[in-house]
Every structure is written in C-alpha cells, then in structure tokens.
PDB file of N, CA and C in Angstrom:
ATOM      1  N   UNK A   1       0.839  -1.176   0.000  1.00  0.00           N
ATOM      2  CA  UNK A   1       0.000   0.000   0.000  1.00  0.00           C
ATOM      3  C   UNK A   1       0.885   1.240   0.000  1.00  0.00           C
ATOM      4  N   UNK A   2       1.305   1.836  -0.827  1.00  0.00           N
ATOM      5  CA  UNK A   2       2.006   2.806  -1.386  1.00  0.00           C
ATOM      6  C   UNK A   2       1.205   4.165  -0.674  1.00  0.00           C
ATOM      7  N   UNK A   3       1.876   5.430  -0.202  1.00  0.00           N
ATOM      8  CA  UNK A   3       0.897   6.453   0.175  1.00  0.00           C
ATOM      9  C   UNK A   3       1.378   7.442  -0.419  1.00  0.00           C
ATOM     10  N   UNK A   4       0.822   8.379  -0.445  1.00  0.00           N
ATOM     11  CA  UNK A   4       0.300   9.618  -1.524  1.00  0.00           C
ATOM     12  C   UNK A   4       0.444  10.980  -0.716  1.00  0.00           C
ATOM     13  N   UNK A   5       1.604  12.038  -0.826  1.00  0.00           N
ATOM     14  CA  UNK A   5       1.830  13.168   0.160  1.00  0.00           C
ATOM     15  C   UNK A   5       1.206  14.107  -0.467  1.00  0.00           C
ATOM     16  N   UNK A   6      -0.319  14.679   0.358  1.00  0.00           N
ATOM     17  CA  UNK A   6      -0.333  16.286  -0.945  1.00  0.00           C
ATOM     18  C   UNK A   6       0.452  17.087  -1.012  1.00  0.00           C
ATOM     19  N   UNK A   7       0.791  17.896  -1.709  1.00  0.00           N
ATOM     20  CA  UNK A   7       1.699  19.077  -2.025  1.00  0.00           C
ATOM     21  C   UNK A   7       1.244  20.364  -1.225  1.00  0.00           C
ATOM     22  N   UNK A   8       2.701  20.488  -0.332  1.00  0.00           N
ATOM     23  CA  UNK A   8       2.189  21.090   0.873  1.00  0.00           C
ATOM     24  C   UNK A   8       3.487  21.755   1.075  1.00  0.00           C
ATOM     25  N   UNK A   9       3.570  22.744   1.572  1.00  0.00           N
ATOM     26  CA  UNK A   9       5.233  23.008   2.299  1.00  0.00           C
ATOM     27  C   UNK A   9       5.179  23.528   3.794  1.00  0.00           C
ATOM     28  N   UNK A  10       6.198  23.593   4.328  1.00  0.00           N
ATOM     29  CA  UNK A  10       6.162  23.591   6.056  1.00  0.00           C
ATOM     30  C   UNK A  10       7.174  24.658   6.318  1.00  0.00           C
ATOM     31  N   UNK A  11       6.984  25.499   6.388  1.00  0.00           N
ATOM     32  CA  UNK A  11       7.996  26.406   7.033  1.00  0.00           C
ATOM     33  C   UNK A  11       9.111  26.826   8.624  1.00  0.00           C
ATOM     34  N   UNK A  12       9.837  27.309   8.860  1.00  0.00           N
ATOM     35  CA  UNK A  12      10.322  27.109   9.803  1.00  0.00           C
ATOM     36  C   UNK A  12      11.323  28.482   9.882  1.00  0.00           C
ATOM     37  N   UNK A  13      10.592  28.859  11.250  1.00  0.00           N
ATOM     38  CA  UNK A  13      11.425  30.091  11.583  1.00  0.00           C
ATOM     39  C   UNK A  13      11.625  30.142  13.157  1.00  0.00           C
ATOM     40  N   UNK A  14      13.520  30.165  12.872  1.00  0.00           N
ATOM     41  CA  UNK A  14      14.295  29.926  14.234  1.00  0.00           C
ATOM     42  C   UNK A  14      15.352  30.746  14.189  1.00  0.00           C
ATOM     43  N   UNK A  15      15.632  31.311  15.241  1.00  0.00           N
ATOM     44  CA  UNK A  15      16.861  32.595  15.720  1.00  0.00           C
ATOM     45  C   UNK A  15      17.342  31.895  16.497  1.00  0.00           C
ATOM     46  N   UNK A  16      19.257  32.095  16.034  1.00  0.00           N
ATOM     47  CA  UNK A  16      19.935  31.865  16.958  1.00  0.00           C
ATOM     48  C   UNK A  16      20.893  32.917  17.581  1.00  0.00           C
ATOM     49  N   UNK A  17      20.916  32.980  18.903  1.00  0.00           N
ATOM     50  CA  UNK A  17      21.953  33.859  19.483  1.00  0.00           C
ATOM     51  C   UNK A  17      22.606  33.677  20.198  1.00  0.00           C
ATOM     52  N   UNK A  18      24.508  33.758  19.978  1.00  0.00           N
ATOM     53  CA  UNK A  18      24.823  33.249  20.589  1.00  0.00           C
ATOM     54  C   UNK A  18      26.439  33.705  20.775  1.00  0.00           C
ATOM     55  N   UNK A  19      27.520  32.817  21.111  1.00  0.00           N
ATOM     56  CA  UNK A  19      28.548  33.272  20.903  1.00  0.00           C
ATOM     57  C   UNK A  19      29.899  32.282  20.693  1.00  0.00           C
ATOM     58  N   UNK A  20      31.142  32.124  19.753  1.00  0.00           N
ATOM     59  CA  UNK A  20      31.894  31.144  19.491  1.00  0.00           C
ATOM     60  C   UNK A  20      33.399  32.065  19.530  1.00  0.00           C
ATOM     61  N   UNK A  21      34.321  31.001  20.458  1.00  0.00           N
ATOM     62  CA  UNK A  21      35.686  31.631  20.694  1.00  0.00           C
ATOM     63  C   UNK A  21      36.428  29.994  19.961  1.00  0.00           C
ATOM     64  N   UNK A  22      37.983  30.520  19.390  1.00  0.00           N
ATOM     65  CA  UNK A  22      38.604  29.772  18.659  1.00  0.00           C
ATOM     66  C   UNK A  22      39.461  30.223  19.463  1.00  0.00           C
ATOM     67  N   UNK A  23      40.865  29.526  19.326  1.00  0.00           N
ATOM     68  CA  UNK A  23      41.936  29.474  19.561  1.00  0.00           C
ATOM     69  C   UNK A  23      42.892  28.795  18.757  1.00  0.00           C
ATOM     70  N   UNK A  24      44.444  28.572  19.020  1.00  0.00           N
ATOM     71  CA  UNK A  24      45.122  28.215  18.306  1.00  0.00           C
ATOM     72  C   UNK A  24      46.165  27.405  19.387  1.00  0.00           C
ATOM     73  N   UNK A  25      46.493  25.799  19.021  1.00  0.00           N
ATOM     74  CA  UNK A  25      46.592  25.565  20.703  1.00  0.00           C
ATOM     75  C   UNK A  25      48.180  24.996  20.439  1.00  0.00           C
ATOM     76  N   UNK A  26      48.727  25.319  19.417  1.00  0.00           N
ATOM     77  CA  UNK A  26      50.240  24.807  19.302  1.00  0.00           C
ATOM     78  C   UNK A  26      50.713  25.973  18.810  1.00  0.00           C
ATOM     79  N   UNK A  27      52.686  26.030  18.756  1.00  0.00           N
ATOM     80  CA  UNK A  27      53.140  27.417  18.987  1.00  0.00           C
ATOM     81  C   UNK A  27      53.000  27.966  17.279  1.00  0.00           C
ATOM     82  N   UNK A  28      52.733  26.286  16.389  1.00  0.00           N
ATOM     83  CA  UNK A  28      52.785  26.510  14.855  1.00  0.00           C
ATOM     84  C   UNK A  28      51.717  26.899  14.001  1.00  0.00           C
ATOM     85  N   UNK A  29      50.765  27.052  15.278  1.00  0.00           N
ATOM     86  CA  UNK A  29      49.273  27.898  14.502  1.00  0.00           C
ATOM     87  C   UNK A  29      48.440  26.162  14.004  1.00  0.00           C
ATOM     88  N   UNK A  30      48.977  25.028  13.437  1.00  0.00           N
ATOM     89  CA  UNK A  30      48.387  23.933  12.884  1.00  0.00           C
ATOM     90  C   UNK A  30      46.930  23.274  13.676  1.00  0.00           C
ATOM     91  N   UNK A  31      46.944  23.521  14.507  1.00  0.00           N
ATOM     92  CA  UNK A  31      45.981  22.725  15.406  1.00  0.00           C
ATOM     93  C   UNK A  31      44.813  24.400  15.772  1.00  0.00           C
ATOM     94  N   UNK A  32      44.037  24.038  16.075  1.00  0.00           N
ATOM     95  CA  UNK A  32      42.832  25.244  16.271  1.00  0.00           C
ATOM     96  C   UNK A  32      41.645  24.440  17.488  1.00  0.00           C
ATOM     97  N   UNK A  33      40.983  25.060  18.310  1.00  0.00           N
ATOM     98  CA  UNK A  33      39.706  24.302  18.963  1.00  0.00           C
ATOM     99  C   UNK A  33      38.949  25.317  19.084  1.00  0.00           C
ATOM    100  N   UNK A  34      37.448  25.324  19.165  1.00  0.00           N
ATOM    101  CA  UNK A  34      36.539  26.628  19.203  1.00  0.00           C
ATOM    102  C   UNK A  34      35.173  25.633  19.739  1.00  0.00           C
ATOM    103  N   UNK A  35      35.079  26.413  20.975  1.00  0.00           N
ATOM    104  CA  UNK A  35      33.740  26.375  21.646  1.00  0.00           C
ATOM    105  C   UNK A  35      32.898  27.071  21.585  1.00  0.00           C
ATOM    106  N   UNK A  36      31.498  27.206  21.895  1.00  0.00           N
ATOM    107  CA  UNK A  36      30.193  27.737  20.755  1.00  0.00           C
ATOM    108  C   UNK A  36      29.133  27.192  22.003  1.00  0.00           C
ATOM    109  N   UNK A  37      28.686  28.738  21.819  1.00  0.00           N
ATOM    110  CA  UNK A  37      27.362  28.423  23.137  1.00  0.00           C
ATOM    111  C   UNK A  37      26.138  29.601  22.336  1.00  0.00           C
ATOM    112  N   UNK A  38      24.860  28.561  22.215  1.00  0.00           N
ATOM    113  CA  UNK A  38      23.352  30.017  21.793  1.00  0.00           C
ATOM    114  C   UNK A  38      22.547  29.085  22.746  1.00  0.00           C
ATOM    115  N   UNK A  39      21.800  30.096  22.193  1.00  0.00           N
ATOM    116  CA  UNK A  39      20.455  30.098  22.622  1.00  0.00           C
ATOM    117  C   UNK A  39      19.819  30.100  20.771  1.00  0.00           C
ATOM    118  N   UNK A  40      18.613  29.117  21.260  1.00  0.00           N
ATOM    119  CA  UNK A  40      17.817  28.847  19.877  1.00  0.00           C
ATOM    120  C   UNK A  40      16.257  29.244  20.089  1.00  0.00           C
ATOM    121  N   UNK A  41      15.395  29.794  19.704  1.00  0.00           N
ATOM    122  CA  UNK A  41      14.089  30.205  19.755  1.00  0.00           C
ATOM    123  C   UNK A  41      13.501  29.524  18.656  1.00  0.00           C
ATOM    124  N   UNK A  42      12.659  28.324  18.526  1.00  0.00           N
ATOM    125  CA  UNK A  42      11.769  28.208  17.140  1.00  0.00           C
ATOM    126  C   UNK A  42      10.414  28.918  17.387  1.00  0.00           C
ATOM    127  N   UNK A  43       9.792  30.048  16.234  1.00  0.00           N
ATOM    128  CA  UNK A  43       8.787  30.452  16.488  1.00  0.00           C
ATOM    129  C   UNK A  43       7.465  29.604  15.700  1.00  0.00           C
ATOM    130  N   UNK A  44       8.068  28.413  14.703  1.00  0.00           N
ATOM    131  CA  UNK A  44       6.847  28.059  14.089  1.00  0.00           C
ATOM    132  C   UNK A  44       7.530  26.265  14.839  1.00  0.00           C
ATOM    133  N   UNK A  45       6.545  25.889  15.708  1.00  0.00           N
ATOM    134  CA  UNK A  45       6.667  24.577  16.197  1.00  0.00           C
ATOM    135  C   UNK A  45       6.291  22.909  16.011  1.00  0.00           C
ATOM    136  N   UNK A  46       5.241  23.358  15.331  1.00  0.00           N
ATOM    137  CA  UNK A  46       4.394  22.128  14.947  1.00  0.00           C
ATOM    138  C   UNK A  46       3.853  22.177  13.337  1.00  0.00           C
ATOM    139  N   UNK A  47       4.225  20.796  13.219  1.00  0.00           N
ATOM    140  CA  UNK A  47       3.961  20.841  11.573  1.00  0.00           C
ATOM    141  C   UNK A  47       3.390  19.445  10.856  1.00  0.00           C
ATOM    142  N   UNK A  48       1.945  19.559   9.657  1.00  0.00           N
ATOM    143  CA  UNK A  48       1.445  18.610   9.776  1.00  0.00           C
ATOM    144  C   UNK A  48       1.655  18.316   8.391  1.00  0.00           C
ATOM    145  N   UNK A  49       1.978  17.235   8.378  1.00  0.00           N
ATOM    146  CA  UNK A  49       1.658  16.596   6.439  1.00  0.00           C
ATOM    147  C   UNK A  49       0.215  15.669   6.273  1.00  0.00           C
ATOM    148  N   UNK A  50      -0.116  16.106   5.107  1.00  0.00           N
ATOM    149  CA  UNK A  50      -1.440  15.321   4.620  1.00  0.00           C
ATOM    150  C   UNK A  50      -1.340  14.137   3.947  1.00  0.00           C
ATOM    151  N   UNK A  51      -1.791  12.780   4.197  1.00  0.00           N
ATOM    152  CA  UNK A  51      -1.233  11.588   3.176  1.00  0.00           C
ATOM    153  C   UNK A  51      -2.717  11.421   2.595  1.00  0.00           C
ATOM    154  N   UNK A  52      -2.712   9.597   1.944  1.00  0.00           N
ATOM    155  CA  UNK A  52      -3.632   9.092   1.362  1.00  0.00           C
ATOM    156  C   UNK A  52      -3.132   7.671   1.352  1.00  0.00           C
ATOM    157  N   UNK A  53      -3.897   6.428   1.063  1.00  0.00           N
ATOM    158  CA  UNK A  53      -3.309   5.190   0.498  1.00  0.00           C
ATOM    159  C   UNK A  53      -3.549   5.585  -0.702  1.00  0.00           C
ATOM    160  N   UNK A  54      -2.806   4.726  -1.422  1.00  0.00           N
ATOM    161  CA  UNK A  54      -3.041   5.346  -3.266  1.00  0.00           C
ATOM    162  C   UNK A  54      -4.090   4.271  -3.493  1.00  0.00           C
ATOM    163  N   UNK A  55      -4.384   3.439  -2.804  1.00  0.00           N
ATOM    164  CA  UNK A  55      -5.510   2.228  -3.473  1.00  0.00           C
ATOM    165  C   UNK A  55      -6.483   3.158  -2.594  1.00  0.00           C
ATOM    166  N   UNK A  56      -6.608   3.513  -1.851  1.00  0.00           N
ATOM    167  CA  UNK A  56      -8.191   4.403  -1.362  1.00  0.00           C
ATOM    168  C   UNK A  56      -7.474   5.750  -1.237  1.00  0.00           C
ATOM    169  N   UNK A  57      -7.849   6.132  -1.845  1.00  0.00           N
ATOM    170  CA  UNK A  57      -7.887   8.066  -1.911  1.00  0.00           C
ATOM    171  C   UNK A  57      -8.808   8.547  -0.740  1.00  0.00           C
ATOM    172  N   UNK A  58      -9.614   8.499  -0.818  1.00  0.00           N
ATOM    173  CA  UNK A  58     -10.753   9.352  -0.140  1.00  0.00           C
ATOM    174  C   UNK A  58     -10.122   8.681   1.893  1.00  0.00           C
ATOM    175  N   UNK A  59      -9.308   7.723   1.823  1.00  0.00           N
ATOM    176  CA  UNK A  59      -9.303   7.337   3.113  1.00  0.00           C
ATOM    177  C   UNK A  59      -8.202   8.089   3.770  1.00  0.00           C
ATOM    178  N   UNK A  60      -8.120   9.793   3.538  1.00  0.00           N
ATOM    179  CA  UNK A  60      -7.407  10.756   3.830  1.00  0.00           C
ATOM    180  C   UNK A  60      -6.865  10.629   5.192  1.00  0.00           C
ATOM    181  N   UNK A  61      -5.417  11.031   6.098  1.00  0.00           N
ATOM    182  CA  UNK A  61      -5.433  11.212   7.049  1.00  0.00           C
ATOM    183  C   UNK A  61      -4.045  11.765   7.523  1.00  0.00           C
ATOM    184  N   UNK A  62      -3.810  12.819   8.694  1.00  0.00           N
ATOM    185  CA  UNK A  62      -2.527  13.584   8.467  1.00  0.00           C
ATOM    186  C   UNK A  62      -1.761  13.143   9.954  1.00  0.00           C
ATOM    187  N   UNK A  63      -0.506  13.370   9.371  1.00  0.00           N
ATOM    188  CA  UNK A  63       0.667  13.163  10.440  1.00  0.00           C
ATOM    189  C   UNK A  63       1.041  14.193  11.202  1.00  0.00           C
ATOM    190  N   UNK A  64       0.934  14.592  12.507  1.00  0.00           N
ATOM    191  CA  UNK A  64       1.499  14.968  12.930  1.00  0.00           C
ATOM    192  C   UNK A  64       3.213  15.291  13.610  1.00  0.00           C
ATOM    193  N   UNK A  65       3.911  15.919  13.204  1.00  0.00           N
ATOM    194  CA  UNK A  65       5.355  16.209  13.428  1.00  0.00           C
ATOM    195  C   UNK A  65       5.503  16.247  15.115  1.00  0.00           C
ATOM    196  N   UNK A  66       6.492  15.488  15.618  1.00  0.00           N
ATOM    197  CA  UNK A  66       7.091  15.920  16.789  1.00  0.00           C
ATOM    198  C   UNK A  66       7.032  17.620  16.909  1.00  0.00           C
ATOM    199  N   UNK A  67       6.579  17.753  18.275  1.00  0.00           N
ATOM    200  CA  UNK A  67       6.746  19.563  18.448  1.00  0.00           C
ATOM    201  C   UNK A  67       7.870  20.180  18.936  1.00  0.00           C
ATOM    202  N   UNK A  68       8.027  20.590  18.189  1.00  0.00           N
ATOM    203  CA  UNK A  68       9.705  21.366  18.632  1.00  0.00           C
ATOM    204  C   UNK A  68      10.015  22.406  19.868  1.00  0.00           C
ATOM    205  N   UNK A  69      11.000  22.062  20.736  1.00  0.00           N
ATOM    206  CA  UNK A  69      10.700  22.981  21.883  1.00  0.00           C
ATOM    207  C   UNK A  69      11.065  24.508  21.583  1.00  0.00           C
ATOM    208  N   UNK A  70      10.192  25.366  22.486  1.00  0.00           N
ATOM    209  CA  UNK A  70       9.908  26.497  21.916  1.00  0.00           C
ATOM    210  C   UNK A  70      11.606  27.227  21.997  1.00  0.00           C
ATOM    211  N   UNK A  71      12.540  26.910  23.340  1.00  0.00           N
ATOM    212  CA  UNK A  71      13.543  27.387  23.184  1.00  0.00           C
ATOM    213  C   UNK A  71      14.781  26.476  23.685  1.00  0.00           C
ATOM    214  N   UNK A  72      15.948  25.849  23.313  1.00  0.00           N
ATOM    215  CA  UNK A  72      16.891  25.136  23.920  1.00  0.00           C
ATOM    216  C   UNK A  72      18.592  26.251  23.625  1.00  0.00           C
ATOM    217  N   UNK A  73      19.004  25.324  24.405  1.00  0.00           N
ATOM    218  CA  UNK A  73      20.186  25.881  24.573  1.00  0.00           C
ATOM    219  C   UNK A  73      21.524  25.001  23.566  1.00  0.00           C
ATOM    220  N   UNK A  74      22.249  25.441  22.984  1.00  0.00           N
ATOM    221  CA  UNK A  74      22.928  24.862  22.150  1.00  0.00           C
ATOM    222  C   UNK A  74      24.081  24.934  22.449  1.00  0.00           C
ATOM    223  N   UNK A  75      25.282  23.792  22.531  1.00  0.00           N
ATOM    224  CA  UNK A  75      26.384  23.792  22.930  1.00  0.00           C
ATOM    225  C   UNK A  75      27.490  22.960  21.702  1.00  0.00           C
ATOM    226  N   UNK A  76      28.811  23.292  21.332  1.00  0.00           N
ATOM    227  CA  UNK A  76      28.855  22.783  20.550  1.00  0.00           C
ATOM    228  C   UNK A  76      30.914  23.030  20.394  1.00  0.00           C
ATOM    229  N   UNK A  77      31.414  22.341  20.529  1.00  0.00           N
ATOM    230  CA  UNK A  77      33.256  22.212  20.126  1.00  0.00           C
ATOM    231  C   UNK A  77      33.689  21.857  19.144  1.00  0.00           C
ATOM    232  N   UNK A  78      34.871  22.093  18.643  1.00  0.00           N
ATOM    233  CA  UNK A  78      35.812  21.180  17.283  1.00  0.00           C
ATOM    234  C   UNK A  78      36.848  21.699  17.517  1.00  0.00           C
ATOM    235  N   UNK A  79      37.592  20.957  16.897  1.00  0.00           N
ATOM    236  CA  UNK A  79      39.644  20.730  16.332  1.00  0.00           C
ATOM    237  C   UNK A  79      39.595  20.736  15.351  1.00  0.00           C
ATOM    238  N   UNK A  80      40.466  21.451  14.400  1.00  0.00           N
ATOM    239  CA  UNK A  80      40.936  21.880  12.965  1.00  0.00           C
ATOM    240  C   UNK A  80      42.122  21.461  13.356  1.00  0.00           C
ATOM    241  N   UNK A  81      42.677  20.862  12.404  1.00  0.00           N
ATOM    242  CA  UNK A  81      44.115  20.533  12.166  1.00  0.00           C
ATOM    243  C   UNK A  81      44.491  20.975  10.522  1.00  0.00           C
ATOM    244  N   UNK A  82      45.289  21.927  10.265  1.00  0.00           N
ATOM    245  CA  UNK A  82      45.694  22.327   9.325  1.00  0.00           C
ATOM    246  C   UNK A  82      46.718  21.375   8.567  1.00  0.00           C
ATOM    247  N   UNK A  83      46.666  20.980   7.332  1.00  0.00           N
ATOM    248  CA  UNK A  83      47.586  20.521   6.760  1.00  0.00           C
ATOM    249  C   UNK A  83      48.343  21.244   5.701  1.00  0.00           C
ATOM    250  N   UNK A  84      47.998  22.333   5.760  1.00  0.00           N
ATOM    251  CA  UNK A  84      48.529  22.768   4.551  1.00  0.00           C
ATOM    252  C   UNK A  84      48.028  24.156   4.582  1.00  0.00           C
ATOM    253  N   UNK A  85      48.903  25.307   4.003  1.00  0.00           N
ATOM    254  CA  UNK A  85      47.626  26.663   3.661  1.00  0.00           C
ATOM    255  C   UNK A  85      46.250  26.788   3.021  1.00  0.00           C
ATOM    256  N   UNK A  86      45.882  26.023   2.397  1.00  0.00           N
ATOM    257  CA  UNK A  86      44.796  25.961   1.999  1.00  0.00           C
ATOM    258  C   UNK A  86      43.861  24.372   2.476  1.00  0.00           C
ATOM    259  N   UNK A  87      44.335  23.784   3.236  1.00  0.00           N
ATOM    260  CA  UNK A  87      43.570  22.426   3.443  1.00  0.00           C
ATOM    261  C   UNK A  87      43.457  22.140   5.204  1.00  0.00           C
ATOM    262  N   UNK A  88      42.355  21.551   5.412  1.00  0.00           N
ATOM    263  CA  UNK A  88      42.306  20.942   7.254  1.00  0.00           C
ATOM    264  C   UNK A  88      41.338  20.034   7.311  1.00  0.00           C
ATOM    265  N   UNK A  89      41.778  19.551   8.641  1.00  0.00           N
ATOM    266  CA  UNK A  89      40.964  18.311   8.610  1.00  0.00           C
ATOM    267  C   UNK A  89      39.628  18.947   9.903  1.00  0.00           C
ATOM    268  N   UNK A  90      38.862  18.908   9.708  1.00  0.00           N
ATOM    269  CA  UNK A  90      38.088  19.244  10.779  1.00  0.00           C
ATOM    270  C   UNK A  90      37.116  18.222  11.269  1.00  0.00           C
ATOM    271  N   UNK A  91      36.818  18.428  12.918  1.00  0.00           N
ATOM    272  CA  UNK A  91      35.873  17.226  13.915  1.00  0.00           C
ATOM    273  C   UNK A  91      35.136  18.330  14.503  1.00  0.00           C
ATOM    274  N   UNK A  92      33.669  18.463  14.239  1.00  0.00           N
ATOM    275  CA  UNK A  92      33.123  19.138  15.511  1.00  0.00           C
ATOM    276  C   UNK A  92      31.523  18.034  16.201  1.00  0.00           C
ATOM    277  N   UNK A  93      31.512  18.621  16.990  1.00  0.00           N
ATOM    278  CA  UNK A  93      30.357  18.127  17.812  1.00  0.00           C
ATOM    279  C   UNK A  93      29.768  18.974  18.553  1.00  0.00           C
ATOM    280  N   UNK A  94      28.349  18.958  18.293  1.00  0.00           N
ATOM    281  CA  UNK A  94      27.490  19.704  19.394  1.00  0.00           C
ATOM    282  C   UNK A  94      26.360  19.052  19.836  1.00  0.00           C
ATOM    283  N   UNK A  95      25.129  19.034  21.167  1.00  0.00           N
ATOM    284  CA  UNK A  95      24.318  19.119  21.370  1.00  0.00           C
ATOM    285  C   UNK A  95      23.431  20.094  21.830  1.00  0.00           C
ATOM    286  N   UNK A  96      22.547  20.049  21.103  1.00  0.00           N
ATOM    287  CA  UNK A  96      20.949  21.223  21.872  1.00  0.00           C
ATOM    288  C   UNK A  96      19.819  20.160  22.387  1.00  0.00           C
ATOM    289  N   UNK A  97      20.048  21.146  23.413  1.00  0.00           N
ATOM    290  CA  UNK A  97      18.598  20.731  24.988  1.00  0.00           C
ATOM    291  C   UNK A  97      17.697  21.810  24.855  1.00  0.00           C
ATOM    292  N   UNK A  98      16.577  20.751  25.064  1.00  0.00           N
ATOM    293  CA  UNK A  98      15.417  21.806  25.227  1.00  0.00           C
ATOM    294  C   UNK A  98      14.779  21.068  26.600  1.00  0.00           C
ATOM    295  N   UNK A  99      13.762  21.712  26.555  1.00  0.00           N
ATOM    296  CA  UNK A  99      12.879  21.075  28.363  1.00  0.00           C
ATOM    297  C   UNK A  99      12.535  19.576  27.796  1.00  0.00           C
ATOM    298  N   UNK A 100      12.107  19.358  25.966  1.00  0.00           N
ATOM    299  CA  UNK A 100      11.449  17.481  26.250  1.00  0.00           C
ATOM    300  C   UNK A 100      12.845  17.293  25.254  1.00  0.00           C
ATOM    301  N   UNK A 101      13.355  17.648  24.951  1.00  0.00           N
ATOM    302  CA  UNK A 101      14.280  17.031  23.693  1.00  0.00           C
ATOM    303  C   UNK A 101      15.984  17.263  23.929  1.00  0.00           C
ATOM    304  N   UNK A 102      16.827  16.531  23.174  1.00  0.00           N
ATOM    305  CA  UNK A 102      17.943  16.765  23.093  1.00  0.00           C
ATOM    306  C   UNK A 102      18.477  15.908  22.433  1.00  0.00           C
ATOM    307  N   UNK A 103      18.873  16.323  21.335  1.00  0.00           N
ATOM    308  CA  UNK A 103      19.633  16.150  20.027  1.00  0.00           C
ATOM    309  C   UNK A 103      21.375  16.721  19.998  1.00  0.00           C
ATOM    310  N   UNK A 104      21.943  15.277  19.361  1.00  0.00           N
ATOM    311  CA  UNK A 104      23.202  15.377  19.268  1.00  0.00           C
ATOM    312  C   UNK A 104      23.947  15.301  17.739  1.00  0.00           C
ATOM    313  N   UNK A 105      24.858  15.610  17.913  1.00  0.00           N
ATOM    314  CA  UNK A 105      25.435  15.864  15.894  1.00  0.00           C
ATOM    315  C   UNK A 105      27.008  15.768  16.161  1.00  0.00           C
ATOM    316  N   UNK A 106      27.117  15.115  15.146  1.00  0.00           N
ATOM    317  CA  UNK A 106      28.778  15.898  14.871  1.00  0.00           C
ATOM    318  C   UNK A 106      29.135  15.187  13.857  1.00  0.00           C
ATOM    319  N   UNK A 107      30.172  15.792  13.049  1.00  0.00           N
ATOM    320  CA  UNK A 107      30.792  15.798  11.648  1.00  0.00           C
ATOM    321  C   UNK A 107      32.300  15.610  12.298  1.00  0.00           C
ATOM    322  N   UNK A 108      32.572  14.888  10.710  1.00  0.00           N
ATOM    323  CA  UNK A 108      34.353  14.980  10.702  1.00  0.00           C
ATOM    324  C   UNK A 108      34.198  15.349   8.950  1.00  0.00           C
ATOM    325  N   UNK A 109      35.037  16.400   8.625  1.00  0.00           N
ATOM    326  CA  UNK A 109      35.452  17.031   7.422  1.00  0.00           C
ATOM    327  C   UNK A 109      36.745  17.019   6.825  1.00  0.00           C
ATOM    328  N   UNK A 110      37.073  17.242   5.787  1.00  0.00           N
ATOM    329  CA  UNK A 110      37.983  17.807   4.772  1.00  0.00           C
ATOM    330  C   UNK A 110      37.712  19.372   4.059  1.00  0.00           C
ATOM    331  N   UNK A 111      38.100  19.774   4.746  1.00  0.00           N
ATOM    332  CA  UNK A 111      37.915  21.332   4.372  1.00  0.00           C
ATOM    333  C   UNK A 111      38.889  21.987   3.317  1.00  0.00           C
ATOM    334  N   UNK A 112      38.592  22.181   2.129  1.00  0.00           N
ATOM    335  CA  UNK A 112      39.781  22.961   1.269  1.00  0.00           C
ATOM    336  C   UNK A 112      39.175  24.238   0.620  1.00  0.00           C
ATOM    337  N   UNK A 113      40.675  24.729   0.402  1.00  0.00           N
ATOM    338  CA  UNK A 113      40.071  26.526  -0.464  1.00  0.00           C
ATOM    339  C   UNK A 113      40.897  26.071  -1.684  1.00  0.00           C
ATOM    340  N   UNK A 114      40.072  26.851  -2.640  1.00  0.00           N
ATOM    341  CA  UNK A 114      40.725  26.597  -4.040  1.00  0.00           C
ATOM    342  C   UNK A 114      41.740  27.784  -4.370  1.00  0.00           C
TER     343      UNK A 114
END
C-alpha cells in the first residue's frame, strides 16, 4: 500500500543567538579548537503533512510532526588541524537541549580553499 503526500510546504522560523571563541593551541598555529554556546528560539513549532493510500484516496489522514521545543540551549566544540595553507581536517560536535528534547550531531570534514 504505497501512500500519496499532498503538495504542501512547512515552514520554519528559528533565531539563533549566541557566541563562538577559537583558539590556536600549538606554537605553529596547525591545530585550532573553538567552543560555541546560543540560545535557539523556534517560532513556528508544529507541523502537519497530509497523506492518502493510493488504493483508497478518499481514506485521507494527516501526520502529525514531533513539536519542537519552543527554546533550547545549544552547545557545541571542534579541532581543525591544518595541513597545509589551503587544506584541514576538521571534527566538531554539538548538542541542543530543550525542556522534552535533546539532540546530538557531529561531523568529521575535509575542508579545502581553491
């Protein structure tokens, strides 16, 4: 039973404010770490999609989205390691808390300038 999304779009509007310090932690400049602290506000929270089964149409019915907390706090570090003037390897990681939620992330990169 295959389902059927109407054509719909969901918008999302969130401010962040906040603040991020870097450093440079060897005497050769190669190595870098930067810690990162906001605050996040979402003002549009809840969001619904409309489906269908494609064998019954008319047996319409919509999903509701997890609700996003109205404000969490975001925390977040990384290491750059430079290899070169134009190339680094970068690791960061952050998590944001809110009062029901808390979500975690982090990347490892190859960063180059042309």
């Amino acid at each position: 039973m295959a389902l059927h999304y109407h054509d719909e779009e969901s918008d999302r509007a969130r401010i962040e404010l906040g603040v991020e310090a870097a450093t440079r932690l060897n005497m050769t400049g190669s190595i870098s770490a930067n810690l990162r602290v906001a605050w996040a506000h979402e003002f549009i929270r809840d969001h619904t999609a409309h489906a269908s089964f494609q064998s019954f149409p008319t047996a319409a019915f919509q999903v509701q989205s997890a609700q996003l907390d109205a404000d969490a706090a975001i925390v977040g570090a990384g290491l750059s390691a430079y290899l070169g003037d134009r190339t680094a390897l970068r690791f960061n990681v952050a998590g944001e808390f809110g009062s029901r939620s808390e979500v975690y992330s982090g990347f490892i990169g190859l960063h180059t300038n042309w």
